[in-house]
N, C-alpha and C. Protein backbone atom coordinates (compact mmCIF):
# COMPACT_ATOMS: atom_id res chain seq x y z
N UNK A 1 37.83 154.65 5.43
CA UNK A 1 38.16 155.29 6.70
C UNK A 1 36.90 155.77 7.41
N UNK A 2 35.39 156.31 6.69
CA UNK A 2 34.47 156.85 7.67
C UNK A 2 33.90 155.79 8.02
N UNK A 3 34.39 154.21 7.94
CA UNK A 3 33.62 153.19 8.85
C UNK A 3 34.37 152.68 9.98
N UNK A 4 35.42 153.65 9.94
CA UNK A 4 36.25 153.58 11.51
C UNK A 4 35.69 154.52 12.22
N UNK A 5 35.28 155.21 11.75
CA UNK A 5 34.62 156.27 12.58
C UNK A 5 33.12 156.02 13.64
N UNK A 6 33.51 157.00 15.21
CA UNK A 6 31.91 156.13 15.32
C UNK A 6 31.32 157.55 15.24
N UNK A 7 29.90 157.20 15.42
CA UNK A 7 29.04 158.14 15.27
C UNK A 7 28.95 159.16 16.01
N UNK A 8 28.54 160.14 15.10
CA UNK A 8 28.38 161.37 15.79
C UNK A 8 27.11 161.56 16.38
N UNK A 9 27.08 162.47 17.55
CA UNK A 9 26.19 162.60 18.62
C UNK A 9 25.38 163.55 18.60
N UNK A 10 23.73 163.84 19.17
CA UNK A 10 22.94 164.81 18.86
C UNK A 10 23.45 166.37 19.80
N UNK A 11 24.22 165.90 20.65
CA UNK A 11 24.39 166.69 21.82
C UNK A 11 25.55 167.76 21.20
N UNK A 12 25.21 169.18 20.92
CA UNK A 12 26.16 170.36 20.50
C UNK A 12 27.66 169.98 20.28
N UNK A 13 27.65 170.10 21.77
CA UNK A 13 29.74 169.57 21.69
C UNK A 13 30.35 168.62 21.15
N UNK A 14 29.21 167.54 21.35
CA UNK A 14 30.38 165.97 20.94
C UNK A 14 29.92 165.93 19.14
N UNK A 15 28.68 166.41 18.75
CA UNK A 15 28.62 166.62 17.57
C UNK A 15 29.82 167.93 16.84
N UNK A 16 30.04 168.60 17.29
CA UNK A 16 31.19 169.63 17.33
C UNK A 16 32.48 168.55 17.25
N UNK A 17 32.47 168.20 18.32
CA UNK A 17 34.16 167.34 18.18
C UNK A 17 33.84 166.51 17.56
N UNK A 18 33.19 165.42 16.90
CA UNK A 18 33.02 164.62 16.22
C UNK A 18 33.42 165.22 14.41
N UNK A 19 32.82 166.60 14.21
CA UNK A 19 33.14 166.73 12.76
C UNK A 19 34.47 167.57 12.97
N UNK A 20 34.64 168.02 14.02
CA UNK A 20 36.12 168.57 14.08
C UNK A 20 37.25 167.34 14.04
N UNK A 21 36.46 166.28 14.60
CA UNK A 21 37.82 164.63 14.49
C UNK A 21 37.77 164.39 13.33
N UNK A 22 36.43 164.52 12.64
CA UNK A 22 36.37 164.12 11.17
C UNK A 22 37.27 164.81 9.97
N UNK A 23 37.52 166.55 10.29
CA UNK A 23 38.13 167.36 9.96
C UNK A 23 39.40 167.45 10.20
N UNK A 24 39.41 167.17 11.07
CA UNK A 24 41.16 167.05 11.87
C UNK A 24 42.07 165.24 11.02
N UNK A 25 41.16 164.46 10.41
CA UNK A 25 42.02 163.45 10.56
C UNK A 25 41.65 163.84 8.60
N UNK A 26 40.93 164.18 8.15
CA UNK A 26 41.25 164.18 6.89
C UNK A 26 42.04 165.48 6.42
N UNK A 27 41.92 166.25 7.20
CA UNK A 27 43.06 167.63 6.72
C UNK A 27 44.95 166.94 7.04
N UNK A 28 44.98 166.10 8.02
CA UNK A 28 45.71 165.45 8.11
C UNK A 28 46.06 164.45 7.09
N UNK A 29 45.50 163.83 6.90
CA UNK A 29 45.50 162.32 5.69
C UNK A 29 46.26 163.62 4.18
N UNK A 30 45.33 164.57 4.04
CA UNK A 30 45.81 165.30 3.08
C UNK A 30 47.03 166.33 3.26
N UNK A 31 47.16 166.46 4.50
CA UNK A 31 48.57 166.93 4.61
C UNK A 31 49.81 166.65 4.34
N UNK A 32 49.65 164.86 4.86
CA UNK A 32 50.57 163.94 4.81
C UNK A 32 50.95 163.65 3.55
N UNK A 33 49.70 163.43 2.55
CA UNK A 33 49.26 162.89 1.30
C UNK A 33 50.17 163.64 0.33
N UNK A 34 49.68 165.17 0.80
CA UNK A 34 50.73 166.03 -0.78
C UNK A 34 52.14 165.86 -0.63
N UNK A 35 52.60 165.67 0.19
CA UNK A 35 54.25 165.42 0.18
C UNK A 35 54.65 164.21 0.03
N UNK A 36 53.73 162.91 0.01
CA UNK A 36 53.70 161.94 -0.30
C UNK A 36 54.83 161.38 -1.34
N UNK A 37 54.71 162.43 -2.26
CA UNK A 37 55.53 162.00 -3.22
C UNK A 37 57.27 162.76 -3.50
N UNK A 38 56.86 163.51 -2.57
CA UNK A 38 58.27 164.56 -2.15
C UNK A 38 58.87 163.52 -1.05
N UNK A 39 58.31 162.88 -0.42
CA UNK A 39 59.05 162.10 1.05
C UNK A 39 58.57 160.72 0.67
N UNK A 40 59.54 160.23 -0.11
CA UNK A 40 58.96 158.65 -0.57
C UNK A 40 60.85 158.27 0.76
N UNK A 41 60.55 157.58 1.82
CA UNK A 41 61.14 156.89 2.48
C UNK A 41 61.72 155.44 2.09
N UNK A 42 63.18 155.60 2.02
CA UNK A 42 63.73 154.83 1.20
C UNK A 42 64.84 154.54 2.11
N UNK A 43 65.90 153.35 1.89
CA UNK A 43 67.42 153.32 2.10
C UNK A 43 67.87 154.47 2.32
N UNK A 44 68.00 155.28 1.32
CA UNK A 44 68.74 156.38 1.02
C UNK A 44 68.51 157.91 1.29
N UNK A 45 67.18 157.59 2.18
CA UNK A 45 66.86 158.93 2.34
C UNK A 45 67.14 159.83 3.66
N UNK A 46 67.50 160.69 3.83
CA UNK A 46 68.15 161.10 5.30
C UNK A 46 67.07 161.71 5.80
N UNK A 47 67.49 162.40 6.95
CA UNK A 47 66.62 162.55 8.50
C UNK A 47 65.99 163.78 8.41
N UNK A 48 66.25 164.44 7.04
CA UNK A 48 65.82 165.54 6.87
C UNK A 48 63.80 164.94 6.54
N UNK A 49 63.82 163.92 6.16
CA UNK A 49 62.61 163.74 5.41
C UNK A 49 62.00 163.12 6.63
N UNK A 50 62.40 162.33 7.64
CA UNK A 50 61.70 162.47 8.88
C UNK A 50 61.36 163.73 9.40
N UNK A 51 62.03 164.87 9.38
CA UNK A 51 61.96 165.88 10.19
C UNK A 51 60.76 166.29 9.38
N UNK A 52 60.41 166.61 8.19
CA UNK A 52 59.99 167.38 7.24
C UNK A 52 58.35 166.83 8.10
N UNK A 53 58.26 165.51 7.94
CA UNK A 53 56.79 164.85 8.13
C UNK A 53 56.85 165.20 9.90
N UNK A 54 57.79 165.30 10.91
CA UNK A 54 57.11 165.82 12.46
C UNK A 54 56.71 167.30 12.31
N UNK A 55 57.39 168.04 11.71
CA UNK A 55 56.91 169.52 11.49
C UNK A 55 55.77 169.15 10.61
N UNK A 56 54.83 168.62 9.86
CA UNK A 56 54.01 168.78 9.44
C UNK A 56 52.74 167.94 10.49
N UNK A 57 53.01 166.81 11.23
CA UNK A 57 52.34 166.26 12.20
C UNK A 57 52.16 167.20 13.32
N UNK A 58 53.29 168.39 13.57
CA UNK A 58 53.15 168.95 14.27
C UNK A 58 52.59 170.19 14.34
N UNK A 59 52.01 170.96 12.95
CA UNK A 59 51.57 171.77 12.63
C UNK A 59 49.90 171.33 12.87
N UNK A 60 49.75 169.72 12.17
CA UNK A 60 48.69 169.30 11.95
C UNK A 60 47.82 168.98 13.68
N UNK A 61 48.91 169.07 14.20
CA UNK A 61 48.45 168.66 15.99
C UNK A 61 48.02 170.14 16.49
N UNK A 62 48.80 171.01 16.22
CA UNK A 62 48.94 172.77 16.62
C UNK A 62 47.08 173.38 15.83
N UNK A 63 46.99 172.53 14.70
CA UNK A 63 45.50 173.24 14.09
C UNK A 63 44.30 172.41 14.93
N UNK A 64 44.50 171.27 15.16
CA UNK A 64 43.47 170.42 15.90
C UNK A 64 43.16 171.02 16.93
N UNK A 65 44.31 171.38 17.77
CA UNK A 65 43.97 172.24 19.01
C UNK A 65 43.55 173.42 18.85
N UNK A 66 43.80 174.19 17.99
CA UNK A 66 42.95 175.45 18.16
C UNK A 66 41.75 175.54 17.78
N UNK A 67 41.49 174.17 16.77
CA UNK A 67 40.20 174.05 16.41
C UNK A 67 39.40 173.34 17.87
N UNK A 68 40.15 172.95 18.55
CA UNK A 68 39.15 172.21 19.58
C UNK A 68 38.91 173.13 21.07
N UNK A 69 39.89 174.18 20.87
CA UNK A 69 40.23 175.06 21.81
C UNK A 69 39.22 175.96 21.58
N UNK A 70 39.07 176.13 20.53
CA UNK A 70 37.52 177.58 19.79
C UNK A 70 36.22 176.90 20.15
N UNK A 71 35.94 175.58 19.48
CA UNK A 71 35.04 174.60 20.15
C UNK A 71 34.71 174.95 21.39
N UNK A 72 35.60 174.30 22.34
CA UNK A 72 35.51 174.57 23.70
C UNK A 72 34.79 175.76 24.26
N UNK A 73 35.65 176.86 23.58
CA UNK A 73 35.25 178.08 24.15
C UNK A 73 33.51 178.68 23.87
N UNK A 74 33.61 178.29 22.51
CA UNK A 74 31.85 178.37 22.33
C UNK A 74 31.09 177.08 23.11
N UNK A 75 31.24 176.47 23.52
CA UNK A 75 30.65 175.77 24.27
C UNK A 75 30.18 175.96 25.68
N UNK A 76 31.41 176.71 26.40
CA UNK A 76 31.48 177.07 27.42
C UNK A 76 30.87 178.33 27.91
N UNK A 77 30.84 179.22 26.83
CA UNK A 77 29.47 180.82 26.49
C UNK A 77 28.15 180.13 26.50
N UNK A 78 28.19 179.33 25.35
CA UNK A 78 27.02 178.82 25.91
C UNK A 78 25.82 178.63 26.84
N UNK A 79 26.87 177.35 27.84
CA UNK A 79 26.57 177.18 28.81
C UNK A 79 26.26 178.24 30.31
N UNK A 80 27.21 179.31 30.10
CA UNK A 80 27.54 180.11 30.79
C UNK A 80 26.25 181.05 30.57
N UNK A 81 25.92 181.08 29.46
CA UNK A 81 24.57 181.61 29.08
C UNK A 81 23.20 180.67 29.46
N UNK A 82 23.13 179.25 29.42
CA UNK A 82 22.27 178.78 30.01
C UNK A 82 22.35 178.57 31.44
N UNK A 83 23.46 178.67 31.97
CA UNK A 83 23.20 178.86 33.57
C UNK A 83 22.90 179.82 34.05
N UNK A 84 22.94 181.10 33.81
CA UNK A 84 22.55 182.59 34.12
C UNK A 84 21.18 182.51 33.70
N UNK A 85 20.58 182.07 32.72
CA UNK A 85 19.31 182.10 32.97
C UNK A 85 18.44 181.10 33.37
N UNK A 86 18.98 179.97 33.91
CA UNK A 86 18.55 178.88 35.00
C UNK A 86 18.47 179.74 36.29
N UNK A 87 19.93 180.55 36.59
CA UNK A 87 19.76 181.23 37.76
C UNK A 87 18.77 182.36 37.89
N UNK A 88 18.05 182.89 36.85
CA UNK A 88 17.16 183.93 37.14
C UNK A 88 15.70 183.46 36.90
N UNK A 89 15.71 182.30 36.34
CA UNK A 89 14.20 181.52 36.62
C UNK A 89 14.17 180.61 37.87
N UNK A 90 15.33 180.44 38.32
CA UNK A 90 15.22 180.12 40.06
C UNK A 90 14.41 180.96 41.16
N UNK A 91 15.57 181.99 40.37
CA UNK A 91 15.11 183.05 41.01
C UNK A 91 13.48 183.64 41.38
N UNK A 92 12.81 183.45 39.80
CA UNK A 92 11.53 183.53 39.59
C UNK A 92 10.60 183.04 40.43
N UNK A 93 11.21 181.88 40.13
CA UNK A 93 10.43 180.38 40.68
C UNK A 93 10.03 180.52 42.05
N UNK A 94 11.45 181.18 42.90
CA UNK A 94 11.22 181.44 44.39
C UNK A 94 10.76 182.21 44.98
N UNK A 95 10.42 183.63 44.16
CA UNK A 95 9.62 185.14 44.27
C UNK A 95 8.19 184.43 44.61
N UNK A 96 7.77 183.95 42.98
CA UNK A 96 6.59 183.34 42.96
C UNK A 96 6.17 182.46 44.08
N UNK A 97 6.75 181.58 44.60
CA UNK A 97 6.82 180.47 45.47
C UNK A 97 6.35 180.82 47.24
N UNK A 98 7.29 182.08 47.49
CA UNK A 98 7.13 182.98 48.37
C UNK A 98 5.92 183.54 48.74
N UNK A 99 5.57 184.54 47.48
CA UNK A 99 4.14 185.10 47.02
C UNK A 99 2.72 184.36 47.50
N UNK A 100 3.30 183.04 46.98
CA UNK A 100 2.06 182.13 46.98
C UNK A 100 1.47 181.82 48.12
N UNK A 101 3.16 181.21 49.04
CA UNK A 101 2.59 181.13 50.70
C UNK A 101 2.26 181.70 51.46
N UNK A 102 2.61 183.26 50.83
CA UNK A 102 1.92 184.41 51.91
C UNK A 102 0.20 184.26 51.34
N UNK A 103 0.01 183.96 50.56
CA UNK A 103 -1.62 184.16 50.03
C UNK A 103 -2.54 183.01 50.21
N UNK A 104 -1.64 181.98 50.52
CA UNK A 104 -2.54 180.70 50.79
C UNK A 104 -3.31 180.68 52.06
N UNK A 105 -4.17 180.13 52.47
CA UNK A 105 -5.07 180.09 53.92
C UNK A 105 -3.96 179.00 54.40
N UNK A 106 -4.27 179.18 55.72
CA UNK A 106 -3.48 177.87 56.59
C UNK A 106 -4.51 176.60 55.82
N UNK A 107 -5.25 176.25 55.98
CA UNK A 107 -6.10 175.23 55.27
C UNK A 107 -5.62 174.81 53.88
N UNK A 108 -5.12 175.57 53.04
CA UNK A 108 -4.75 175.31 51.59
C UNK A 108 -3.15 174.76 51.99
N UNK A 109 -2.20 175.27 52.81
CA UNK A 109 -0.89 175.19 53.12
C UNK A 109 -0.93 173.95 53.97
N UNK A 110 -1.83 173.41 55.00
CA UNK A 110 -2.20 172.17 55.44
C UNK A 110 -2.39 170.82 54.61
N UNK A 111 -3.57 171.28 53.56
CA UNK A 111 -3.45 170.27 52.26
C UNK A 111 -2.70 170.07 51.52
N UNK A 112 -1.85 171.30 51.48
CA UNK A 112 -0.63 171.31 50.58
C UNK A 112 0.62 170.08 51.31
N UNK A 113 0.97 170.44 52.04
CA UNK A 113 1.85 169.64 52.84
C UNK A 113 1.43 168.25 53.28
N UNK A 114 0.12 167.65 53.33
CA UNK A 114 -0.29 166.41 53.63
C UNK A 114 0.05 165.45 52.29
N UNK A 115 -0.60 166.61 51.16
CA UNK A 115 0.07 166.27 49.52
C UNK A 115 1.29 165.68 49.39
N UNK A 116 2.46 166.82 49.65
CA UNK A 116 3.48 166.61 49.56
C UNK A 116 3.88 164.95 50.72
N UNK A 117 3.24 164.79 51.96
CA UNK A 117 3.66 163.96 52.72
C UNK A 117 3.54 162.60 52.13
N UNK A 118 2.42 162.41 51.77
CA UNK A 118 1.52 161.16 50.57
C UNK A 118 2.44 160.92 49.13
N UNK A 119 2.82 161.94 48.74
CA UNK A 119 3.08 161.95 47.64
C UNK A 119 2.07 161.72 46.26
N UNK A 120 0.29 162.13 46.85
CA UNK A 120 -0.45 162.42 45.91
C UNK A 120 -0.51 163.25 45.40
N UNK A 121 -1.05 163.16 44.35
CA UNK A 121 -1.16 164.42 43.13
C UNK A 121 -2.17 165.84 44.23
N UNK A 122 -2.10 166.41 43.47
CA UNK A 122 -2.74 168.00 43.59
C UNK A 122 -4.07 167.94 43.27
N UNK A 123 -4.89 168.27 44.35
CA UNK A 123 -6.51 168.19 43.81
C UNK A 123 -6.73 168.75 42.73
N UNK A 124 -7.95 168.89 41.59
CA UNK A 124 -8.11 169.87 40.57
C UNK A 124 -8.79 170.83 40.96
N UNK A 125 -8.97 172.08 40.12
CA UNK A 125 -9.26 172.84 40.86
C UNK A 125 -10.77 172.93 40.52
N UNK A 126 -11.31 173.51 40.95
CA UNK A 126 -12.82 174.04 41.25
C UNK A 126 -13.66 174.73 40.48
N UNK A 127 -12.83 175.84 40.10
CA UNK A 127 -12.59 176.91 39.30
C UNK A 127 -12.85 176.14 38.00
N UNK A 128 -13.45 176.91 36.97
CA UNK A 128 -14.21 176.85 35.85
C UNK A 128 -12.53 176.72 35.02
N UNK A 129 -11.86 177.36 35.02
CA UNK A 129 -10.94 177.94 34.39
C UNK A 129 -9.88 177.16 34.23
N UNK A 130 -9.66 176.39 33.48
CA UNK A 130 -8.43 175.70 33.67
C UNK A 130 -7.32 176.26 33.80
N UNK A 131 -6.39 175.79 34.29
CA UNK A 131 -4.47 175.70 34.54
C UNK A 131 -4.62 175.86 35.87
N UNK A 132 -3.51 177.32 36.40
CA UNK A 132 -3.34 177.17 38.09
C UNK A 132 -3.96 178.64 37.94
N UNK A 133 -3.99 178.26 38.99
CA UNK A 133 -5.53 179.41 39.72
C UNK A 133 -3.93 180.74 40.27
N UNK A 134 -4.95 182.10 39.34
CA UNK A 134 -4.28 183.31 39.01
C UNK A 134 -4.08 183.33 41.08
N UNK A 135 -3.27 184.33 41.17
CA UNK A 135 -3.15 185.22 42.80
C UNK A 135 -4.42 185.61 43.15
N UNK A 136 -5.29 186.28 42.08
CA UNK A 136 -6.78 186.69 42.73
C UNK A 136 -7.17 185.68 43.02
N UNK A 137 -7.04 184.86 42.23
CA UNK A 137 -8.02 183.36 43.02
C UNK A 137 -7.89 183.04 44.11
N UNK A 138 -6.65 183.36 44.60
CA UNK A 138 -5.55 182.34 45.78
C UNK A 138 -6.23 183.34 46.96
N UNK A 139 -6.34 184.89 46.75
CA UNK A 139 -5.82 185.62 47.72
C UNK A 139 -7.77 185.82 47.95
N UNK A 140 -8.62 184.99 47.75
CA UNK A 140 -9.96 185.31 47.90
C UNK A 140 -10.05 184.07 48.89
N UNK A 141 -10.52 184.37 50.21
CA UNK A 141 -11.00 183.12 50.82
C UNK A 141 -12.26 182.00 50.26
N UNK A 142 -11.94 181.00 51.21
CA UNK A 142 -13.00 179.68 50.84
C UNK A 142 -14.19 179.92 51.26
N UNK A 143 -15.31 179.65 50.96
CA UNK A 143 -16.62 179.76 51.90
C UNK A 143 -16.84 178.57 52.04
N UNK A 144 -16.75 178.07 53.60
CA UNK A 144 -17.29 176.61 53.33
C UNK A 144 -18.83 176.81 54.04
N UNK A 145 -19.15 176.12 54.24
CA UNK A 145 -20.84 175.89 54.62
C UNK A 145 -20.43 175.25 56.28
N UNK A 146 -20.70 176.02 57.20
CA UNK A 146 -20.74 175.69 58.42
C UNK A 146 -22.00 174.52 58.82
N UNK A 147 -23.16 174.14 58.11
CA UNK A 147 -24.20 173.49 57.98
C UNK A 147 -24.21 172.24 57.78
N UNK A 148 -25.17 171.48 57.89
CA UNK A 148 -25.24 170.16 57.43
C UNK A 148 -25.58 170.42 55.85
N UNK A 149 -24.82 169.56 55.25
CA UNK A 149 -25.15 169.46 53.71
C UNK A 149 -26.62 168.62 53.64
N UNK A 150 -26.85 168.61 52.41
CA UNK A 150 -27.75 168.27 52.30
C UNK A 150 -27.67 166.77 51.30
């Protein structure tokens, strides 16, 4: 029977329902199994021994669901937990974002946007210091050389 089965998935939930299907069809198989020999279906056997096996299919349907219903619900906290803090690093993202354009020179916000128009990368920076250049950096003007270079 586990080569009818297909594979289970890396992703929380479907790995969740996957060993809960796995769980659900052998708690079943063994449900069915112990009465097996109490409900041997014959000529002679009456409707009581049908009934006996839907109340037990139907018990066995009633546990699947609550097992998939609990599933669910932790799944859905979860998530509910990773979207609340998607929404407050948005949030971040746009404070910062804000911040930045008030501190940029028109000249840096000019290059910035020609960037974005091109779709070239971001010059590197200048600065000794690698990563992105702190707010002090940002909020210190450029000196350029009004002169002929040399």
């Amino acid at each position: 029977m586990a080569s009818m089965n297909p594979p289970c998935y890396t992703v929380a939930m479907d790995l969740g329902v996957c060993q809960l299907r796995n769980f659900s069809i052998s708690f079943l198989s063994s449900l069915l199994s112990a009465d097996s020999s109490r409900v041997k279906l014959d000529n002679s056997s009456s409707g009581a021994s049908v009934v006996a096996i839907d109340n037990k299919i139907e018990q066995a349907m009633d546990l699947v669901k609550s097992h998939l219903m609990y599933a669910v619900r932790e799944e859905v906290e979860v998530l509910k937990e990773q979207i609340k803090e998607l929404i407050e690093r948005n949030s971040q993202l746009e404070q910062e974002n804000t911040l930045l354009k008030t501190l940029a020179s028109p000249e840096q916000m000019a290059q910035f946007q020609a960037q974005v128009q091109t779709g070239s990368p971001p010059a590197p920076p200048t600065a000794a210091t690698p990563g992105p250049p702190s707010t002090a950096t940002l909020a210190q003007p450029t000196l350029h050389s009004s002169g002929p270079s040399a």
